[in-house]
ModelCIF file with pLDDT and N, C-alpha, C, O atoms, coordinates in Angstrom:
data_MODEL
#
_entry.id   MODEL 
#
_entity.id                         1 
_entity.type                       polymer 
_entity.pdbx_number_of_molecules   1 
#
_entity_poly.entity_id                      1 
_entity_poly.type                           'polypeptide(L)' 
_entity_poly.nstd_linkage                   no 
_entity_poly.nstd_monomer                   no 
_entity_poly.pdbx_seq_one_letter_code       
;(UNK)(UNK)(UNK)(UNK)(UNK)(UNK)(UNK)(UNK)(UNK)(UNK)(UNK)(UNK)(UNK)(UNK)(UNK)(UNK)
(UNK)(UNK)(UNK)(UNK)(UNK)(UNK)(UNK)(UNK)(UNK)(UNK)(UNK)(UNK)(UNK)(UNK)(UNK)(UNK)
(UNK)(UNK)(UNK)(UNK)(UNK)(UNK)(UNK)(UNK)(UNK)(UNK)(UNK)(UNK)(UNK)(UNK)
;
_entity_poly.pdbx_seq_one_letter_code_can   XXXXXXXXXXXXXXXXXXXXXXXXXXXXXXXXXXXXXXXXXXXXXX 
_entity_poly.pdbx_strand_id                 A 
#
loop_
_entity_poly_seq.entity_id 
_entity_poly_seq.num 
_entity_poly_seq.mon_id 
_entity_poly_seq.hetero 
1 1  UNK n 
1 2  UNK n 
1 3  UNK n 
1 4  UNK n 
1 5  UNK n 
1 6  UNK n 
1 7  UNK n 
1 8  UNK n 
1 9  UNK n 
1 10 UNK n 
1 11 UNK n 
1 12 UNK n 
1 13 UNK n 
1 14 UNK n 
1 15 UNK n 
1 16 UNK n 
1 17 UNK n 
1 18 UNK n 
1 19 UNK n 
1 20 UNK n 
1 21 UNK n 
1 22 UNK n 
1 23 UNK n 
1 24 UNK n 
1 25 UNK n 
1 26 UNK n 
1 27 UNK n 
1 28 UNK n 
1 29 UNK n 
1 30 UNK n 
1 31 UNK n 
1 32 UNK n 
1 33 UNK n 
1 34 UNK n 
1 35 UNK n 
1 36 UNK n 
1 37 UNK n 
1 38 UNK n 
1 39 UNK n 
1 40 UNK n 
1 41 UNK n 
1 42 UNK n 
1 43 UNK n 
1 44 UNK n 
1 45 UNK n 
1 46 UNK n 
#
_struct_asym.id          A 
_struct_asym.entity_id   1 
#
loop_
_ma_qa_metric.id 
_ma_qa_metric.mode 
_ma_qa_metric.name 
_ma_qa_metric.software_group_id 
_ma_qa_metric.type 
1 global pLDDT . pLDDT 
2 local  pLDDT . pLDDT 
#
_ma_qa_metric_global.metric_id      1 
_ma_qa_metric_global.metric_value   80.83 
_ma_qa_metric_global.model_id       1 
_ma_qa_metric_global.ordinal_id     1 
#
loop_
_ma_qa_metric_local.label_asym_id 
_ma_qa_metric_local.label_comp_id 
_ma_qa_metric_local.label_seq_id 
_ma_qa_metric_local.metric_id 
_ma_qa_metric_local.metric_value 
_ma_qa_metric_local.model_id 
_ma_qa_metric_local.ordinal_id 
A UNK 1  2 66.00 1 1  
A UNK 2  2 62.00 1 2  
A UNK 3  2 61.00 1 3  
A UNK 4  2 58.00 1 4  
A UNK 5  2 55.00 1 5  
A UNK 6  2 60.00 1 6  
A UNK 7  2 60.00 1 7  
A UNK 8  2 51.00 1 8  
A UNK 9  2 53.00 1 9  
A UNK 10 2 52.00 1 10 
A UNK 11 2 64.00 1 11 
A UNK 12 2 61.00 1 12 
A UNK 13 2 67.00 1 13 
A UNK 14 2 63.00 1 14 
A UNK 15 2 71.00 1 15 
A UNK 16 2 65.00 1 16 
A UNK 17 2 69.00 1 17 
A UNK 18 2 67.00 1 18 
A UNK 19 2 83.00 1 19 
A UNK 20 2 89.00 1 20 
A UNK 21 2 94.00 1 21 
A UNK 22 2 93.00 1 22 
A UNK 23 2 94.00 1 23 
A UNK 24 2 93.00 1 24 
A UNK 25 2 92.00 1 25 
A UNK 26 2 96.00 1 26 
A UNK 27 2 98.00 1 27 
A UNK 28 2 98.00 1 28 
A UNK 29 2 98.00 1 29 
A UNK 30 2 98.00 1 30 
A UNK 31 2 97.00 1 31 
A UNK 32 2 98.00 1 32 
A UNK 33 2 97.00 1 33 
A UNK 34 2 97.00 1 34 
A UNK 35 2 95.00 1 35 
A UNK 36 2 94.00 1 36 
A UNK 37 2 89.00 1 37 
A UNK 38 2 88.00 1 38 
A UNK 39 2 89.00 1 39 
A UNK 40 2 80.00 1 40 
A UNK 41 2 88.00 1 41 
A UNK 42 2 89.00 1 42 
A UNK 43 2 94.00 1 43 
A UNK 44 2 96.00 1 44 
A UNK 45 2 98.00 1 45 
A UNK 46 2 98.00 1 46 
#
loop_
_atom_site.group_PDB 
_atom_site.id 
_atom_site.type_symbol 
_atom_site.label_atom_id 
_atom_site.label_alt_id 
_atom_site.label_comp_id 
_atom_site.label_asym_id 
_atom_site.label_entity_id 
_atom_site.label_seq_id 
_atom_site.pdbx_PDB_ins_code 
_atom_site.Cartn_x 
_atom_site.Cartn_y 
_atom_site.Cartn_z 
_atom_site.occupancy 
_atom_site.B_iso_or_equiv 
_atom_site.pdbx_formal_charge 
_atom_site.auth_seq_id 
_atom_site.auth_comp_id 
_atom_site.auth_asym_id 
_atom_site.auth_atom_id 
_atom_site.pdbx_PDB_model_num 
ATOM 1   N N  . UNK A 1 1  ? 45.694 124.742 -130.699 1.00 66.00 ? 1  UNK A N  1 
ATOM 2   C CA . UNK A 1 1  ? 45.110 125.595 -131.727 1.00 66.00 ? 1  UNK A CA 1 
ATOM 3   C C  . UNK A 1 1  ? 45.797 126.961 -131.722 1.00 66.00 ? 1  UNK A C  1 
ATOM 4   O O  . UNK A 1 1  ? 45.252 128.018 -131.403 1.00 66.00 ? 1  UNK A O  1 
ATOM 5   N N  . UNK A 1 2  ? 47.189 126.787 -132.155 1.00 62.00 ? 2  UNK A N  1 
ATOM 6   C CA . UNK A 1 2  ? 47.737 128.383 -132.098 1.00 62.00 ? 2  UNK A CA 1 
ATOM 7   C C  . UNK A 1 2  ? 48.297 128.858 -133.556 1.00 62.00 ? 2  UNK A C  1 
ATOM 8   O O  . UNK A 1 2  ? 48.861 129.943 -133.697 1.00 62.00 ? 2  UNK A O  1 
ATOM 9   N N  . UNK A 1 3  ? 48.062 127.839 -134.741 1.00 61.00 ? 3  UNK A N  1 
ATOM 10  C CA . UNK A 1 3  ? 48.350 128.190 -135.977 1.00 61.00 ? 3  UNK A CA 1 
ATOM 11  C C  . UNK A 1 3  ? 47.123 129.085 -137.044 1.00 61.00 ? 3  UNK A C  1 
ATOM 12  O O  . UNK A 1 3  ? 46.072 129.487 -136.545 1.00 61.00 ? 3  UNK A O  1 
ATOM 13  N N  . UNK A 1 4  ? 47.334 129.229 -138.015 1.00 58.00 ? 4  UNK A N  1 
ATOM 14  C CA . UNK A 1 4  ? 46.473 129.868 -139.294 1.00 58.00 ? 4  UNK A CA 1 
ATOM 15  C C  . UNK A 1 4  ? 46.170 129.520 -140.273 1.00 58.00 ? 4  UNK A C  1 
ATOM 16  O O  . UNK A 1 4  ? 46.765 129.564 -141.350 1.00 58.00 ? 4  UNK A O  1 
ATOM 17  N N  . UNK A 1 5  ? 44.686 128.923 -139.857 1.00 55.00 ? 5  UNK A N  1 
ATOM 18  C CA . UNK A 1 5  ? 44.073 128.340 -141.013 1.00 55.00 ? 5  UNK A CA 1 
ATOM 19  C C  . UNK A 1 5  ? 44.283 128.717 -142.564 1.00 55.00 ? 5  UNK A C  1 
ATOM 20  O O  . UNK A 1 5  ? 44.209 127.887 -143.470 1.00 55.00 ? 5  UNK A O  1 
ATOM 21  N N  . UNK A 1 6  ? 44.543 130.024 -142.734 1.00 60.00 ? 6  UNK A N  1 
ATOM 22  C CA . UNK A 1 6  ? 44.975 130.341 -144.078 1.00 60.00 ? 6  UNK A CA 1 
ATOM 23  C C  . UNK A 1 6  ? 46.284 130.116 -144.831 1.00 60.00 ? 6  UNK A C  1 
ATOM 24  O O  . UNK A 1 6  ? 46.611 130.322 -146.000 1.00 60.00 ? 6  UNK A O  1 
ATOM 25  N N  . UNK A 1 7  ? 46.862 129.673 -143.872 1.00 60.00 ? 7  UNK A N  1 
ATOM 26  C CA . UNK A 1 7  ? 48.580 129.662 -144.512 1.00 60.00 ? 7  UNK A CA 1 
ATOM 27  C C  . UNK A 1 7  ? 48.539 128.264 -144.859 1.00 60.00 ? 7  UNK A C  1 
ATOM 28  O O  . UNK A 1 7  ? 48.021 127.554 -143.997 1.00 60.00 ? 7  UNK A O  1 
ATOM 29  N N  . UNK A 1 8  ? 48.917 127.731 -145.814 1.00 51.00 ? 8  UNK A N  1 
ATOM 30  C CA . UNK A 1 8  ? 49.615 126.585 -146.411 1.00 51.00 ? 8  UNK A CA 1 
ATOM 31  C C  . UNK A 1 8  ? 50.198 126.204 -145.495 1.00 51.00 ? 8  UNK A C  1 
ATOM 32  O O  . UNK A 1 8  ? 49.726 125.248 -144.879 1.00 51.00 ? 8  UNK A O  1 
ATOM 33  N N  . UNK A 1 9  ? 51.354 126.764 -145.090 1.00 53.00 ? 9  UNK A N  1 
ATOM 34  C CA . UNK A 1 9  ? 52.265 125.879 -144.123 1.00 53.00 ? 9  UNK A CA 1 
ATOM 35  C C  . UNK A 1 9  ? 51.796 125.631 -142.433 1.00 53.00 ? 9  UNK A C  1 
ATOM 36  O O  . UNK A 1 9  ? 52.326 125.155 -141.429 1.00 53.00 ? 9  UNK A O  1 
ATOM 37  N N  . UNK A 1 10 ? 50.764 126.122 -142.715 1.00 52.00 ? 10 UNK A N  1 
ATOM 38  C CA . UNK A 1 10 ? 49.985 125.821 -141.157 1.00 52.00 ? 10 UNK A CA 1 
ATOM 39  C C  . UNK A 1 10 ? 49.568 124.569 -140.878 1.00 52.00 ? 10 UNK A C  1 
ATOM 40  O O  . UNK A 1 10 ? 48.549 124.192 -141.457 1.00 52.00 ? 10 UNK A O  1 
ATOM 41  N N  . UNK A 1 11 ? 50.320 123.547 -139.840 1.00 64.00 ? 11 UNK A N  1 
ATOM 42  C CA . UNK A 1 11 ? 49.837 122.073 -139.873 1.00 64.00 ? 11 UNK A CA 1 
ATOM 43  C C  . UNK A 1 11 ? 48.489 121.957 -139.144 1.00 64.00 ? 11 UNK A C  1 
ATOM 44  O O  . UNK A 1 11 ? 47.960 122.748 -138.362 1.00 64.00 ? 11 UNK A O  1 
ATOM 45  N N  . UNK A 1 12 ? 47.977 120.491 -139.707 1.00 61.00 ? 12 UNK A N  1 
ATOM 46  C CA . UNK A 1 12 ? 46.622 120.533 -138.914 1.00 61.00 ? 12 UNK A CA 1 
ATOM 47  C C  . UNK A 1 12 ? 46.067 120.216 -137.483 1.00 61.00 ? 12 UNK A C  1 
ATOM 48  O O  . UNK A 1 12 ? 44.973 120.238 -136.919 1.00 61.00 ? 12 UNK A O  1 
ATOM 49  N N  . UNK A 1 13 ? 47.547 119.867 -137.135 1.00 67.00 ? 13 UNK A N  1 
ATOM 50  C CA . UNK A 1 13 ? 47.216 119.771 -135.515 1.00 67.00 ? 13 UNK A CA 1 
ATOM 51  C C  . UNK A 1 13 ? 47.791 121.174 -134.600 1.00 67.00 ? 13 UNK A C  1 
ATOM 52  O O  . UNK A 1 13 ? 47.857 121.269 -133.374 1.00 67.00 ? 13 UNK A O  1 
ATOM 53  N N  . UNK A 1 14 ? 48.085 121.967 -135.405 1.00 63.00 ? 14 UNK A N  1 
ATOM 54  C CA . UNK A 1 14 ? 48.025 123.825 -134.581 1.00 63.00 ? 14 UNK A CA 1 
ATOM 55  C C  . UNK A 1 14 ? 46.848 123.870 -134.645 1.00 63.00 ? 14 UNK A C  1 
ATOM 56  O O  . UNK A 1 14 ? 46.419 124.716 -133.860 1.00 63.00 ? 14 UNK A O  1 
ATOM 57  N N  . UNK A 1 15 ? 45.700 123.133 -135.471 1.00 71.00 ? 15 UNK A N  1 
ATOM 58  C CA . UNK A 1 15 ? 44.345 124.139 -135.902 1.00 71.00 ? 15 UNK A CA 1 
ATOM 59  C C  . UNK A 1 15 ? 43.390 123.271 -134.565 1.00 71.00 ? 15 UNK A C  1 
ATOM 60  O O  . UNK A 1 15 ? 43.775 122.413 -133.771 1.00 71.00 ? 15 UNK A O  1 
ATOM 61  N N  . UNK A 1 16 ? 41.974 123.946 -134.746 1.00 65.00 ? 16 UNK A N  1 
ATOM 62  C CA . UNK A 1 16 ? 40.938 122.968 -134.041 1.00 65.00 ? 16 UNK A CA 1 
ATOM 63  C C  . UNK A 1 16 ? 40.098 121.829 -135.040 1.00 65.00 ? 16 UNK A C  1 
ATOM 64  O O  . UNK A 1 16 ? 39.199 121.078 -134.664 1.00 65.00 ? 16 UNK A O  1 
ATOM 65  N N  . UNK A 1 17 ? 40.678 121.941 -136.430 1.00 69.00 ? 17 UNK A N  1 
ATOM 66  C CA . UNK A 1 17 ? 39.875 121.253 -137.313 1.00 69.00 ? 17 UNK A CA 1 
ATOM 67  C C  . UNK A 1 17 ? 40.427 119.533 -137.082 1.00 69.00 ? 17 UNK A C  1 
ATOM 68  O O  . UNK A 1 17 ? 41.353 119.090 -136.402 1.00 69.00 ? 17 UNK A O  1 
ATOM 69  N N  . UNK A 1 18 ? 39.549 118.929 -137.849 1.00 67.00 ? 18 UNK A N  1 
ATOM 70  C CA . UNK A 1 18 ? 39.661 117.718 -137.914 1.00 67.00 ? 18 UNK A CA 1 
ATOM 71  C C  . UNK A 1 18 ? 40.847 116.894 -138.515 1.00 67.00 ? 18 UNK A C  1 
ATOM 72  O O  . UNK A 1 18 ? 41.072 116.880 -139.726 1.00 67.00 ? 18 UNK A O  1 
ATOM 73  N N  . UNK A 1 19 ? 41.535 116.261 -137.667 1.00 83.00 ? 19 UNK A N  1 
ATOM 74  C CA . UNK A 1 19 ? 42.983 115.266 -137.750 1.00 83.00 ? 19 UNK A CA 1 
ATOM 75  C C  . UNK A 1 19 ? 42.517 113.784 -138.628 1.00 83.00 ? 19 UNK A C  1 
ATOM 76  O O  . UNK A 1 19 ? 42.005 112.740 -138.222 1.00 83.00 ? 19 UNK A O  1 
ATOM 77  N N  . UNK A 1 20 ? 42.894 114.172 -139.817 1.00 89.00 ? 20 UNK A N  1 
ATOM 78  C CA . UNK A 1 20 ? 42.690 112.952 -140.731 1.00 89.00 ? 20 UNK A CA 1 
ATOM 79  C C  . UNK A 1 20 ? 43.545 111.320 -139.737 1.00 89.00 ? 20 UNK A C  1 
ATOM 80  O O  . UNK A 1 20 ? 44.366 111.329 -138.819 1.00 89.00 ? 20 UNK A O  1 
ATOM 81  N N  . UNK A 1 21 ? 43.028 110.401 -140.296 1.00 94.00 ? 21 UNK A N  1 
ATOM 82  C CA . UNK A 1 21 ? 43.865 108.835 -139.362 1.00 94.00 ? 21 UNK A CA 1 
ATOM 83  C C  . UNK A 1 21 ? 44.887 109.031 -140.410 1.00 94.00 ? 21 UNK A C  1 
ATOM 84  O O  . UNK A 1 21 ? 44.738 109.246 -141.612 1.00 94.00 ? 21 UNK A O  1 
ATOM 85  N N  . UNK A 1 22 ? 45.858 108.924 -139.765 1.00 93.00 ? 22 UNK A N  1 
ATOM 86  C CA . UNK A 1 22 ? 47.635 109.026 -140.204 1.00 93.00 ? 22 UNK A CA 1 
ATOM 87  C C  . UNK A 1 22 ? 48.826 108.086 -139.391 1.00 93.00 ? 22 UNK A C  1 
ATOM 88  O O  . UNK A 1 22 ? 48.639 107.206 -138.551 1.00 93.00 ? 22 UNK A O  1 
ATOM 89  N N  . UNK A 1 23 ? 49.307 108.279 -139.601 1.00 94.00 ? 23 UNK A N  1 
ATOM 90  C CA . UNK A 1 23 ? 51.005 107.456 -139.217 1.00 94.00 ? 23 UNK A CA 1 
ATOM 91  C C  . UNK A 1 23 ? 51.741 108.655 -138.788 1.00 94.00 ? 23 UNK A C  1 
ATOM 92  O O  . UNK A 1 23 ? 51.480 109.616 -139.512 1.00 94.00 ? 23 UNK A O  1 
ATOM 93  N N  . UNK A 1 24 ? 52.575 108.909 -137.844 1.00 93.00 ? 24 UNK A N  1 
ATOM 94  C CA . UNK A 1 24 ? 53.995 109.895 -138.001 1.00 93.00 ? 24 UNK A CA 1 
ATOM 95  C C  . UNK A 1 24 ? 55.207 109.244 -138.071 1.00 93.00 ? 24 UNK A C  1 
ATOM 96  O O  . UNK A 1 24 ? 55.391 108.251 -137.366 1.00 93.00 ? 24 UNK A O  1 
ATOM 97  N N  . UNK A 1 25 ? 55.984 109.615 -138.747 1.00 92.00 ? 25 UNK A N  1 
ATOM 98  C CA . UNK A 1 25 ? 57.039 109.035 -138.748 1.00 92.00 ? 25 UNK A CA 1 
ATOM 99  C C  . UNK A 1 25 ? 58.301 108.995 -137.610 1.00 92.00 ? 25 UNK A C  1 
ATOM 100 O O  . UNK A 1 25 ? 59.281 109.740 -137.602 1.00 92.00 ? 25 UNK A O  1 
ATOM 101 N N  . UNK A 1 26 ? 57.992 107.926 -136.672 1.00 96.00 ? 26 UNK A N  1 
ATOM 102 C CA . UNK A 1 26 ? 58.807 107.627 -135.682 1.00 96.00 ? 26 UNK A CA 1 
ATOM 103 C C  . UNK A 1 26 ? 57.972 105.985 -135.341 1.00 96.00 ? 26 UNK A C  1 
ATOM 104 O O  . UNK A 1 26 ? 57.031 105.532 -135.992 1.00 96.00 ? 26 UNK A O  1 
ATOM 105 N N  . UNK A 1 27 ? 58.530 105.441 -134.350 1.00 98.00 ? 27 UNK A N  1 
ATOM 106 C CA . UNK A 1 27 ? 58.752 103.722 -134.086 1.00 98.00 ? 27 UNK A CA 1 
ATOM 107 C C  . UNK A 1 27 ? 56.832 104.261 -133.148 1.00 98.00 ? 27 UNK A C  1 
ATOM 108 O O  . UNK A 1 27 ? 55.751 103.884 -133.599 1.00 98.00 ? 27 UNK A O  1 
ATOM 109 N N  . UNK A 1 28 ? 56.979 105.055 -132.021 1.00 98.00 ? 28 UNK A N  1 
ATOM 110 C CA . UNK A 1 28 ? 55.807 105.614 -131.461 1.00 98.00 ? 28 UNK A CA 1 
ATOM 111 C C  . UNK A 1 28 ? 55.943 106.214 -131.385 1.00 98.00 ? 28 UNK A C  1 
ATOM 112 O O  . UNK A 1 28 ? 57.089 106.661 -131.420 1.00 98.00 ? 28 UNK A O  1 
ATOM 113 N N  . UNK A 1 29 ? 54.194 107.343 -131.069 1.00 98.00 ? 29 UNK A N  1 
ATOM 114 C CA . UNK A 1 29 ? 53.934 108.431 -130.923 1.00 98.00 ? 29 UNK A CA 1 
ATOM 115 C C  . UNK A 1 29 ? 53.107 108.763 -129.425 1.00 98.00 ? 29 UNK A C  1 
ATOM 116 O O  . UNK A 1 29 ? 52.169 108.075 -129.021 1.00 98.00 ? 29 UNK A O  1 
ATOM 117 N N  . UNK A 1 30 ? 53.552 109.725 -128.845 1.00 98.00 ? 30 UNK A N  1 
ATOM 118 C CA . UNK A 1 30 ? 53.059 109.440 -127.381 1.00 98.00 ? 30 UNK A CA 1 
ATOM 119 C C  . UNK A 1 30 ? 52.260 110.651 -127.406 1.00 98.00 ? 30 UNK A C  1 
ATOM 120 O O  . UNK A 1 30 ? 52.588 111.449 -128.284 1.00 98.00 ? 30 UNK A O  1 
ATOM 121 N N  . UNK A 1 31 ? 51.249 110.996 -126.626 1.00 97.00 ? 31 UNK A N  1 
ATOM 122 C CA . UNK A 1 31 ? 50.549 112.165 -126.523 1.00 97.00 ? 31 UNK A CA 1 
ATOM 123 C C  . UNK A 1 31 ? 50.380 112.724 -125.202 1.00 97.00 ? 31 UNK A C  1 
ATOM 124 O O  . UNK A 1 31 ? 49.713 111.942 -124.525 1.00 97.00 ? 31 UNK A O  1 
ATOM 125 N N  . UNK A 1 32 ? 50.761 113.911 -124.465 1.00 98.00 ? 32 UNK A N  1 
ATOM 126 C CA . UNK A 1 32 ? 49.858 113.748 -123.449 1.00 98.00 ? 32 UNK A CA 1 
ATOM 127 C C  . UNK A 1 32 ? 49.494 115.241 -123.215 1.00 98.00 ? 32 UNK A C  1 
ATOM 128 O O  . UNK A 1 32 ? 50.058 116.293 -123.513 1.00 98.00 ? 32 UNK A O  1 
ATOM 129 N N  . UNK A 1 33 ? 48.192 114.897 -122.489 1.00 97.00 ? 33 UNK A N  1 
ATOM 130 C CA . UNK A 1 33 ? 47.020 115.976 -122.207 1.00 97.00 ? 33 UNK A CA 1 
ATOM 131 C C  . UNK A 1 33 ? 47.451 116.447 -120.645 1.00 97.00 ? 33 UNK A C  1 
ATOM 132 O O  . UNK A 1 33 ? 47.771 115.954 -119.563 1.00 97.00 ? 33 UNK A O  1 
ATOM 133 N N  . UNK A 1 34 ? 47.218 117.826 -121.333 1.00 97.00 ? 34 UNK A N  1 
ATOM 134 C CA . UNK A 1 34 ? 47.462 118.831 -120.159 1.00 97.00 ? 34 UNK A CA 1 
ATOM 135 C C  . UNK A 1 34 ? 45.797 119.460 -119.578 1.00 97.00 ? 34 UNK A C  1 
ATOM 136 O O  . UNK A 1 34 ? 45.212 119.457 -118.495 1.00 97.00 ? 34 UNK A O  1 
ATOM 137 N N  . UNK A 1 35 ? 45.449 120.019 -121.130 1.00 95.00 ? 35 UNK A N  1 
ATOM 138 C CA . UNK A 1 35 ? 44.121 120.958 -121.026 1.00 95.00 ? 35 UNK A CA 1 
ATOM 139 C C  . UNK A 1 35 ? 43.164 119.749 -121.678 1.00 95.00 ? 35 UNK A C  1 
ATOM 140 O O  . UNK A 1 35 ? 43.811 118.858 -122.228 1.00 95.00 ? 35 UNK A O  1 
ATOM 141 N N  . UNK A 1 36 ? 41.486 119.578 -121.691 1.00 94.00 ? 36 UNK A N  1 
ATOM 142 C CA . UNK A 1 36 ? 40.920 119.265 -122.852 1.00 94.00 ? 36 UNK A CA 1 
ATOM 143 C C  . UNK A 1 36 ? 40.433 120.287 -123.369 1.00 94.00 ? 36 UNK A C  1 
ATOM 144 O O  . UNK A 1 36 ? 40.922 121.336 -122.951 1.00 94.00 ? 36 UNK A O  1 
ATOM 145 N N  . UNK A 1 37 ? 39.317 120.412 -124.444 1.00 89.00 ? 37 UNK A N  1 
ATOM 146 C CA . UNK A 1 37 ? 39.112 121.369 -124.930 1.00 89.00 ? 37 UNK A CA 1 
ATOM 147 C C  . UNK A 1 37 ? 37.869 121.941 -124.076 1.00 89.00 ? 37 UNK A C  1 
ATOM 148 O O  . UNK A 1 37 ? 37.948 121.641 -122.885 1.00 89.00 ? 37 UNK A O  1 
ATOM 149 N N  . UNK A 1 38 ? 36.922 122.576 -124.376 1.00 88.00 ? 38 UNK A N  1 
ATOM 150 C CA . UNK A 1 38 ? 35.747 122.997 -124.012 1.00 88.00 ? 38 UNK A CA 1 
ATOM 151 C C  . UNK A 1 38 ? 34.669 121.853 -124.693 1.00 88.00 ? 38 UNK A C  1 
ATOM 152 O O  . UNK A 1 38 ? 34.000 121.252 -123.852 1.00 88.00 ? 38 UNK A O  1 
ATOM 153 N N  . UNK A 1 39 ? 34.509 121.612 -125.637 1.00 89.00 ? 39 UNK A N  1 
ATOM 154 C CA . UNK A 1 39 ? 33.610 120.447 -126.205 1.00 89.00 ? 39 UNK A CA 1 
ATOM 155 C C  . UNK A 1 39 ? 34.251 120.059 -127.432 1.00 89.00 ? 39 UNK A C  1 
ATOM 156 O O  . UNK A 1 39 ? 34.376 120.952 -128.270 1.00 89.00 ? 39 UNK A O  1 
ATOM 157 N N  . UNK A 1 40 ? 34.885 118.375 -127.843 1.00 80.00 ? 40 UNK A N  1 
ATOM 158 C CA . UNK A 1 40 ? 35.008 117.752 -128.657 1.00 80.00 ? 40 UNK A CA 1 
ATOM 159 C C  . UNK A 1 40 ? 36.544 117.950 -128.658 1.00 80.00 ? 40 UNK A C  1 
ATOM 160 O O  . UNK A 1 40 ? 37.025 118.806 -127.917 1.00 80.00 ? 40 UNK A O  1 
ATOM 161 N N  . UNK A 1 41 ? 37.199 117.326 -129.320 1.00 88.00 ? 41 UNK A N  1 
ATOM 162 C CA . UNK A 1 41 ? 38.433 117.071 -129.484 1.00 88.00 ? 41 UNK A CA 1 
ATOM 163 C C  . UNK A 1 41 ? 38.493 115.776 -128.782 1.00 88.00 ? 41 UNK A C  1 
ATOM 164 O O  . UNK A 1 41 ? 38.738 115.737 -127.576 1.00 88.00 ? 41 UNK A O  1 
ATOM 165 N N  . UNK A 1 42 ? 38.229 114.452 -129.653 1.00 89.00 ? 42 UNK A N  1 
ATOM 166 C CA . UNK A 1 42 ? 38.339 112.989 -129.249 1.00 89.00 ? 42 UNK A CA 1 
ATOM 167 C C  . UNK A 1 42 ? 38.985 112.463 -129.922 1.00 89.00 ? 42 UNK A C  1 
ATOM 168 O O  . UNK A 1 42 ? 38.943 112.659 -131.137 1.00 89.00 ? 42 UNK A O  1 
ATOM 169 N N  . UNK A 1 43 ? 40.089 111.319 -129.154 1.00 94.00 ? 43 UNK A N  1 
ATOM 170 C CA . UNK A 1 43 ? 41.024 111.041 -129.869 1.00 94.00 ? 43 UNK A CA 1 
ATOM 171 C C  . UNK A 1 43 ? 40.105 109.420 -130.081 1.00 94.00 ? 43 UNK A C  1 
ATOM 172 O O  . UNK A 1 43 ? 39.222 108.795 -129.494 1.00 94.00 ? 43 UNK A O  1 
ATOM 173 N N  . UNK A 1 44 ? 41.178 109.239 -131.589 1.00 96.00 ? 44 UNK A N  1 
ATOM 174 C CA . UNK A 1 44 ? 40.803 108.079 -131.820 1.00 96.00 ? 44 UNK A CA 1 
ATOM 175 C C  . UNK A 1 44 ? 42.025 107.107 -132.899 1.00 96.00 ? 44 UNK A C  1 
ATOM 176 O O  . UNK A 1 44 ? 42.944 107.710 -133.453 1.00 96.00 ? 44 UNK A O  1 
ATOM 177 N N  . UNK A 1 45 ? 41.900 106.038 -133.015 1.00 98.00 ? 45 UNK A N  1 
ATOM 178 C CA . UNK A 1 45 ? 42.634 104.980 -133.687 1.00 98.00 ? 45 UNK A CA 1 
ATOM 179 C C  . UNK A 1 45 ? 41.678 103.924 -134.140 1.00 98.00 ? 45 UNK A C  1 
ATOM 180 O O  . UNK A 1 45 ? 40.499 103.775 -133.817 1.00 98.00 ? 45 UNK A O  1 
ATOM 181 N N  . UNK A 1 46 ? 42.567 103.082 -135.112 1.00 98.00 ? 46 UNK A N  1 
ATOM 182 C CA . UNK A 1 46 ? 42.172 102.286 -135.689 1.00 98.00 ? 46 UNK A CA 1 
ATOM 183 C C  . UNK A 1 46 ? 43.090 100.989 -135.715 1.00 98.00 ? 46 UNK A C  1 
ATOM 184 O O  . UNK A 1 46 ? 42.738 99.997  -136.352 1.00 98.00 ? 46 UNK A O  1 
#
């Protein structure tokens, strides 16, 4: 969460808001956790 909700070009995974279910464009996408948050931020798939 280090981007600005007000700017257009601010993507939505800088923000703390909610990550629509998406695709990125590559073969996989790997994630990994350093911090969690304080409450909520759950990942999920379909």
């Amino acid at each position: 969460n280090v981007g600005d909700v007000t700017k257009k070009t601010t993507r939505v995974y800088e923000t703390n808001l909610y990550l629509p279910y998406h695709s990125d464009p590559s073969d996989v996408v790997g994630l990994l956790c350093i911090r969690k948050a304080k409450q909520g931020g759950l990942s999920s798939l379909v």
